[in-house]
Protein backbone atom coordinates (compact mmCIF):
# COMPACT_ATOMS: atom_id res chain seq x y z
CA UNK A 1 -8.31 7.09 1.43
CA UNK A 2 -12.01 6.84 1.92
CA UNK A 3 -12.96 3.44 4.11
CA UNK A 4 -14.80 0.91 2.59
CA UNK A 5 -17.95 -0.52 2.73
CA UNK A 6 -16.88 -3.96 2.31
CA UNK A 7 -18.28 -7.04 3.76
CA UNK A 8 -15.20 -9.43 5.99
CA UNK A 9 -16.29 -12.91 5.22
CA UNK A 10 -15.43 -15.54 7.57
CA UNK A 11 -14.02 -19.20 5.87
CA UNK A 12 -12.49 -21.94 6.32
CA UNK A 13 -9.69 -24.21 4.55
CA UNK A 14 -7.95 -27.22 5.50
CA UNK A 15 -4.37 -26.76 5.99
CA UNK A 16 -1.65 -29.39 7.46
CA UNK A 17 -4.48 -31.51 9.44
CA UNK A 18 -5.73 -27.57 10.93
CA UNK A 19 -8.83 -25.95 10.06
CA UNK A 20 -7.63 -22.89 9.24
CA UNK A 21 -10.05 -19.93 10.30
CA UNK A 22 -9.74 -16.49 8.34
CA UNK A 23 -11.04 -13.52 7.15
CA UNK A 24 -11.64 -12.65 3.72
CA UNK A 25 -12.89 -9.13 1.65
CA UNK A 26 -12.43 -6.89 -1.03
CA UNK A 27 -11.12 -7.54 -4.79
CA UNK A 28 -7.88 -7.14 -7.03
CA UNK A 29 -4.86 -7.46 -6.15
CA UNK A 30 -4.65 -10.28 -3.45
CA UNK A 31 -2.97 -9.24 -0.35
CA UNK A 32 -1.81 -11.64 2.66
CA UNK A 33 -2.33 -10.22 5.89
CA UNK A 34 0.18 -11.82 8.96
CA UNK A 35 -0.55 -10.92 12.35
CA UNK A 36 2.05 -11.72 14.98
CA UNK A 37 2.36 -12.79 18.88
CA UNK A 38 -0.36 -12.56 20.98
CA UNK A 39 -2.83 -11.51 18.29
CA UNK A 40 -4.91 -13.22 15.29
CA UNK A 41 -6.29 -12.41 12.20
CA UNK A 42 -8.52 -9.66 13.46
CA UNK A 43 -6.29 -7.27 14.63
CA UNK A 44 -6.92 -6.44 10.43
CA UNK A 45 -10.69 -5.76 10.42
CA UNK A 46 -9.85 -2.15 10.62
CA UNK A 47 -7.08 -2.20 7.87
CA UNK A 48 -9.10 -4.54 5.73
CA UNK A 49 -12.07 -1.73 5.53
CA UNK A 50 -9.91 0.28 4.29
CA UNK A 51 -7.95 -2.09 1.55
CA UNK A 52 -10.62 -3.94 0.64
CA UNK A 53 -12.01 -1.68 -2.21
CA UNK A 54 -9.03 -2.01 -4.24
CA UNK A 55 -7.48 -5.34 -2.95
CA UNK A 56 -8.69 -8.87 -2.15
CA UNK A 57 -7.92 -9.37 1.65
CA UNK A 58 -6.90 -12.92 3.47
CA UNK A 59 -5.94 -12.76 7.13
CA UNK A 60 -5.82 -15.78 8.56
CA UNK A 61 -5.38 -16.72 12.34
CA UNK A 62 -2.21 -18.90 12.81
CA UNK A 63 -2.24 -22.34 14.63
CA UNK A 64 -2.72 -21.60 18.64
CA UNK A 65 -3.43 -18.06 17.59
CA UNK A 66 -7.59 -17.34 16.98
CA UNK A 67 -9.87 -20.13 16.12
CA UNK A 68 -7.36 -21.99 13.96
CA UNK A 69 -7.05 -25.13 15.39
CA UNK A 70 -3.39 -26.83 16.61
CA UNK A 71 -2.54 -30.37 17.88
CA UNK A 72 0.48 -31.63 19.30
CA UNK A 73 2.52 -31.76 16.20
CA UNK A 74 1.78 -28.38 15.31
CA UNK A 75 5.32 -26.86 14.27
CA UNK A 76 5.70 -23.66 15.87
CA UNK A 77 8.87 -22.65 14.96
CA UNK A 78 9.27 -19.87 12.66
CA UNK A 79 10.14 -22.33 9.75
CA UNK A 80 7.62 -23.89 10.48
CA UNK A 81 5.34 -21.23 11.07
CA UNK A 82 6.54 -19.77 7.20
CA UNK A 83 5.71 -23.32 5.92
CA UNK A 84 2.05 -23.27 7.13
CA UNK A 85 1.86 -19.57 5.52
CA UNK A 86 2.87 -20.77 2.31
CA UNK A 87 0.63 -24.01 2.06
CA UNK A 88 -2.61 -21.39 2.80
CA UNK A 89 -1.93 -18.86 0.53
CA UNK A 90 -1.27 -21.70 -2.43
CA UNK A 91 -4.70 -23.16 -1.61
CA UNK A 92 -6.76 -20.17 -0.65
CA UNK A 93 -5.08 -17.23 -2.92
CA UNK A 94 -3.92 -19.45 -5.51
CA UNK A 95 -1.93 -16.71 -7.38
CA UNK A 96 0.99 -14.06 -6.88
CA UNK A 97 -0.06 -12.09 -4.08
CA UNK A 98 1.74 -9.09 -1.72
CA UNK A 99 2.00 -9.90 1.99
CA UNK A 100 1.37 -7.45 4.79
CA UNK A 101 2.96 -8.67 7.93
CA UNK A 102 3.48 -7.19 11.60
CA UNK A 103 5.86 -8.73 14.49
CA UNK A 104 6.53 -12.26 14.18
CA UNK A 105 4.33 -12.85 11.63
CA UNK A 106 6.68 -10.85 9.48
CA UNK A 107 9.90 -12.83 10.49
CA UNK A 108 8.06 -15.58 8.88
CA UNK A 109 6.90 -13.89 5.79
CA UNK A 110 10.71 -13.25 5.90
CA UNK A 111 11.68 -16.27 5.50
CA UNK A 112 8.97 -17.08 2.76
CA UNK A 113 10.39 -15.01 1.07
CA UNK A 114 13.24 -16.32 0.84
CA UNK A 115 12.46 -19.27 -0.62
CA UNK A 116 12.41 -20.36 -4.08
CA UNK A 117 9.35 -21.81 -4.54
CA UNK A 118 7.56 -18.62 -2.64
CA UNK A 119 4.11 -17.11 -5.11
CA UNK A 120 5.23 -13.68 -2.63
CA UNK A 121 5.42 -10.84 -5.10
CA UNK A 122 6.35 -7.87 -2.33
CA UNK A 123 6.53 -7.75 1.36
CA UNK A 124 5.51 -4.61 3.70
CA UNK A 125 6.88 -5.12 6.73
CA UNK A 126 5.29 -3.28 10.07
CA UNK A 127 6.93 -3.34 13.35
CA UNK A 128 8.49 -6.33 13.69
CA UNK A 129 11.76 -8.67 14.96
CA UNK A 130 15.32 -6.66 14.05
CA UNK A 131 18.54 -9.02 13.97
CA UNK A 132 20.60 -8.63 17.16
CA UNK A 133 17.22 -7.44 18.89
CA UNK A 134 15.07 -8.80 21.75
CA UNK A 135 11.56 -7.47 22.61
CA UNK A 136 11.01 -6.54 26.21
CA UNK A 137 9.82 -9.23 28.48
CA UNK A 138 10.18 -12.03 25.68
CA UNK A 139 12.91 -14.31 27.20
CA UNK A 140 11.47 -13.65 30.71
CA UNK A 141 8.33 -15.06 29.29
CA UNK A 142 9.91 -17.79 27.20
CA UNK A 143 11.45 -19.04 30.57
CA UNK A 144 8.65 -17.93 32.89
CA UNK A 145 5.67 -20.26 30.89
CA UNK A 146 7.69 -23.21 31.24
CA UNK A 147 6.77 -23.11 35.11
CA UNK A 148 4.45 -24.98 36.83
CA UNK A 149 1.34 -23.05 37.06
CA UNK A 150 2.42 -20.60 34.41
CA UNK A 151 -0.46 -20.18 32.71
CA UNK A 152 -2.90 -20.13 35.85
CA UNK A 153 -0.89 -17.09 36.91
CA UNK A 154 -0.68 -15.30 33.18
CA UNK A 155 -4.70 -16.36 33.56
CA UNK A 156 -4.93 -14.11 36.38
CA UNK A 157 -2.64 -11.43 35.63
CA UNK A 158 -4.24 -10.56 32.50
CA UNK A 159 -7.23 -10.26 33.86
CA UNK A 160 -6.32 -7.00 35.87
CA UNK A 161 -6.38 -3.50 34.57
CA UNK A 162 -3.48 -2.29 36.10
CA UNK A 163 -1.27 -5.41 34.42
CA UNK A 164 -2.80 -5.21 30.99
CA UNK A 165 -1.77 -1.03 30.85
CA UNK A 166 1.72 -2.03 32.11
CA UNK A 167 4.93 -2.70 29.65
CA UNK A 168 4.28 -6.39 30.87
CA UNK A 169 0.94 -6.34 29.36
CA UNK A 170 -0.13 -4.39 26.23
CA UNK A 171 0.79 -0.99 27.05
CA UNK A 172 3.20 -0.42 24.71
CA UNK A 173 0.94 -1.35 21.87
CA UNK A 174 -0.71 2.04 21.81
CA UNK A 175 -0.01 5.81 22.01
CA UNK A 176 -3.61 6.64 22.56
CA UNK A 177 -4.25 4.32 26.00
CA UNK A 178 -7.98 4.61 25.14
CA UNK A 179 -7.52 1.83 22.08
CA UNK A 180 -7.19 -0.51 25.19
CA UNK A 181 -10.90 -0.20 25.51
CA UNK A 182 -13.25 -3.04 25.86
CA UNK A 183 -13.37 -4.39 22.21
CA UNK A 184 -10.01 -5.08 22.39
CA UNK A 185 -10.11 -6.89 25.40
CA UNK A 186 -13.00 -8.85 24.47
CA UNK A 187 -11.22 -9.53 21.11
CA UNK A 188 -7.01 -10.67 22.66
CA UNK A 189 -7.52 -10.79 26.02
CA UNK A 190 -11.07 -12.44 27.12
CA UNK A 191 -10.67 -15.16 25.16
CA UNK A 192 -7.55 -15.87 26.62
CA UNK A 193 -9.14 -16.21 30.40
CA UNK A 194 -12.04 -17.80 29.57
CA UNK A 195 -11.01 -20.95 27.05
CA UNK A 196 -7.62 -22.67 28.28
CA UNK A 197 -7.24 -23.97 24.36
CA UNK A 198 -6.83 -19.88 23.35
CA UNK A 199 -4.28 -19.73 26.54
CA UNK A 200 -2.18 -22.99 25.15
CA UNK A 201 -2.26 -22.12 21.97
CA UNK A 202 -0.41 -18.57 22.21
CA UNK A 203 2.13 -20.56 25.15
CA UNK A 204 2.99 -22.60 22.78
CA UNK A 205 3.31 -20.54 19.77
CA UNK A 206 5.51 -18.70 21.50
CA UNK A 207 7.68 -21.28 23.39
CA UNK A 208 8.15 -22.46 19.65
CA UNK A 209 9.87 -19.56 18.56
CA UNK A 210 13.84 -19.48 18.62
CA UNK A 211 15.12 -16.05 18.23
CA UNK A 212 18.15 -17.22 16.63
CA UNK A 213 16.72 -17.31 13.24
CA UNK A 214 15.59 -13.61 13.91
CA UNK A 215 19.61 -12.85 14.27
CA UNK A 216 20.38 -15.10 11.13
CA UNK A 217 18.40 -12.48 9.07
CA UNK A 218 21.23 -9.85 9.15
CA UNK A 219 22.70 -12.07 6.80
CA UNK A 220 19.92 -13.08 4.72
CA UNK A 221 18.14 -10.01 4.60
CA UNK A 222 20.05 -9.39 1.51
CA UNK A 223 18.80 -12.76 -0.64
CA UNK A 224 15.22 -11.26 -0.52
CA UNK A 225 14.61 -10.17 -4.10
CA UNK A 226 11.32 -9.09 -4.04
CA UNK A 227 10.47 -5.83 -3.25
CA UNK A 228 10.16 -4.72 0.09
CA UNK A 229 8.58 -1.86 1.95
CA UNK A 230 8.73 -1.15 5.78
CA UNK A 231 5.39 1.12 8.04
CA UNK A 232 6.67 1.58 11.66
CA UNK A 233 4.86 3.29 14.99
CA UNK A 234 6.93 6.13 15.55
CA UNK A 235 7.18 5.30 19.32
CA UNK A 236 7.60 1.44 19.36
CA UNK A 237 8.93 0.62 22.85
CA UNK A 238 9.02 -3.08 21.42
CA UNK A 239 10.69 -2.74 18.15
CA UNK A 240 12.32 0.81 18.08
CA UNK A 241 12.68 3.10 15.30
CA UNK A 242 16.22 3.85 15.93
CA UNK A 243 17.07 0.23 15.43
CA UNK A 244 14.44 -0.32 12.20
CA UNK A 245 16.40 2.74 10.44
CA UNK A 246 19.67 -0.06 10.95
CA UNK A 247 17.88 -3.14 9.35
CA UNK A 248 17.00 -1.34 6.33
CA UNK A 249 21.09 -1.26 5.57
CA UNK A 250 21.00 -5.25 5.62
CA UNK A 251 18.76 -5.15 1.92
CA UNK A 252 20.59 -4.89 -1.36
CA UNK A 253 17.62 -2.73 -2.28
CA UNK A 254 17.40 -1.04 0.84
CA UNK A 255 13.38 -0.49 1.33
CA UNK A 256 11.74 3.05 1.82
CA UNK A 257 10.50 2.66 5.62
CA UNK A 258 7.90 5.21 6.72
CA UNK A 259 7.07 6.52 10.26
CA UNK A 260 3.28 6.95 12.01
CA UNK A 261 3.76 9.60 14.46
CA UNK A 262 1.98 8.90 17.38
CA UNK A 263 1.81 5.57 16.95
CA UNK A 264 3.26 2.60 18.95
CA UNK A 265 3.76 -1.48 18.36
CA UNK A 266 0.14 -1.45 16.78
CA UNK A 267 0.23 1.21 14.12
CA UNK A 268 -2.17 -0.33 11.96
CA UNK A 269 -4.58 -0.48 14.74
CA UNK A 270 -4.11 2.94 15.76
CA UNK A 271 -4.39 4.47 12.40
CA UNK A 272 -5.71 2.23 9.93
CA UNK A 273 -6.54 4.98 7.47
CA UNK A 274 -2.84 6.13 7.45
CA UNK A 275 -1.47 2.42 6.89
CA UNK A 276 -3.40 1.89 4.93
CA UNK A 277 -2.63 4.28 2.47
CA UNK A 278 0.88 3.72 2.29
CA UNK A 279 0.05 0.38 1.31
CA UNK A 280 -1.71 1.35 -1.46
CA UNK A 281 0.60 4.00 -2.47
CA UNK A 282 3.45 1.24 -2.18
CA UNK A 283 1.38 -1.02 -4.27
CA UNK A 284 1.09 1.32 -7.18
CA UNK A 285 4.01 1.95 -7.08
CA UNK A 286 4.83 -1.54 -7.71
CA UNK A 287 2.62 -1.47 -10.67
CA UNK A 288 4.14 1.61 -12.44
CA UNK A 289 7.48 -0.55 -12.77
């Protein structure tokens, strides 16, 4: 798949009392883009360029996540979370659209879904929350950020090398260790030492998230009638493969789930191109039916 030379539009749209901040490209087929925990909406510049000749593209940053705002009666939960989703895509896709979702963005497209009154015509899931699973290090910091002088010290600790590269930090979002390179510092992590709203806002998504719900999808997994298709990094310390090959038993319709070698938690980072293709070749798929 050749990338695109498409322009990623920045917009706005008034969601639930937030100003909702995302990116927008492309044209045709309308696809929802859902990043997960710590990230925002532009983890999927790289995946958009190469969507966005054949699809319309709408990633938007979640409350606490990005520049979308958050207040104190933001609902973080996932339900909540799935809620917000579905209010943005009525207003800013306005039609039947696929979702794209990664971590635990994609527990909440999940549980769209699920629900009757969902416009969600197919799902791709990528790397994401398995029933009966936890991610390393996500109780410990569940418990740990309710400290006093939590996030002074997660202020600090990000801000060193040798943290970031560690399975504490983000090294077990890449195979190739060069992707942690400056831009993607200056794009997750930065923002997160220098402006204490970016810092509360991904505390409290994530001290908003019970991981019960991820266990209640065993059961559910099989009400999802849509179709569903599942892109995994090979080498996911976070979500493993061995584990992803088990969830795909829980569907009625058990969904085709393909590997990125050499790949970890952020395989549509890593190789966009690849992911990207998949998606499209799922999508067509979808239309030959």
């Amino acid at each position: 798949m050749m990338k695109a030379e498409v322009q990623i539009e920045i917009r706005r749209e008034n969601i639930h009392d937030h100003s909702v901040y995302y990116r927008r490209c492309g044209s045709g087929q309308p696809l929802l883009l859902v990043h997960g925990w710590p990230f925002h909406g532009g983890s999927f510049e790289k995946l958009m360029r190469f969507l966005g000749n054949s699809f319309s593209c709408f990633a938007p940053d979640l409350p606490g996540m990005g520049e979308t705002s958050f207040n104190d009666k933001t609902d973080f939960s996932f339900a909540g979370q799935a809620q917000f989703l579905a209010a943005f895509a009525k207003a800013a896709i306005k039609e039947p659209y696929i979702c794209i979702a990664h971590n635990t963005g994609a527990t909440m497209a999940r549980l769209m879904a699920l629900s009757s009154d969902s416009h969600m015509g197919a799902l791709v899931l990528l790397n994401t929350e398995i029933p009966g699973h936890r991610p390393p290090c996500i109780g410990f910091y569940q418990t740990f950020l309710l400290w006093p002088g939590a996030r002074s010290i997660l202020r600090f600790l990000i801000s060193l090398d040798l943290f970031r590269t560690s399975p504490m930090g983000y090294g077990g979002c890449f195979s190739d260790s060069r992707m942690l390179n400056q831009d993607f510092v200056g794009s997750f992590v930065a923002p997160l030492i220098e402006r204490p709203d970016r810092l509360e806002g991904v505390v409290r998504y994530l001290c908003g998230l019970d991981f019960s719900v991820v266990d209640s999808l065993a059961d559910l997994h099989k009400d999802i009638k849509i179709p569903v298709h599942m892109i995994w990094g090979e080498d996911d310390p976070t979500f493993p493969l061995k584990f992803a090959r088990e969830m795909v038993r829980q569907f009625n319709a058990p969904p085709d789930l393909c590997t990125i070698p050499g790949t970890k938690f952020l395989a549509y980072m890593e190789q966009p191109d690849r992911v990207a293709a998949l998606v499209h070749e799922f999508c067509v798929g979808l239309a030959l039916r």
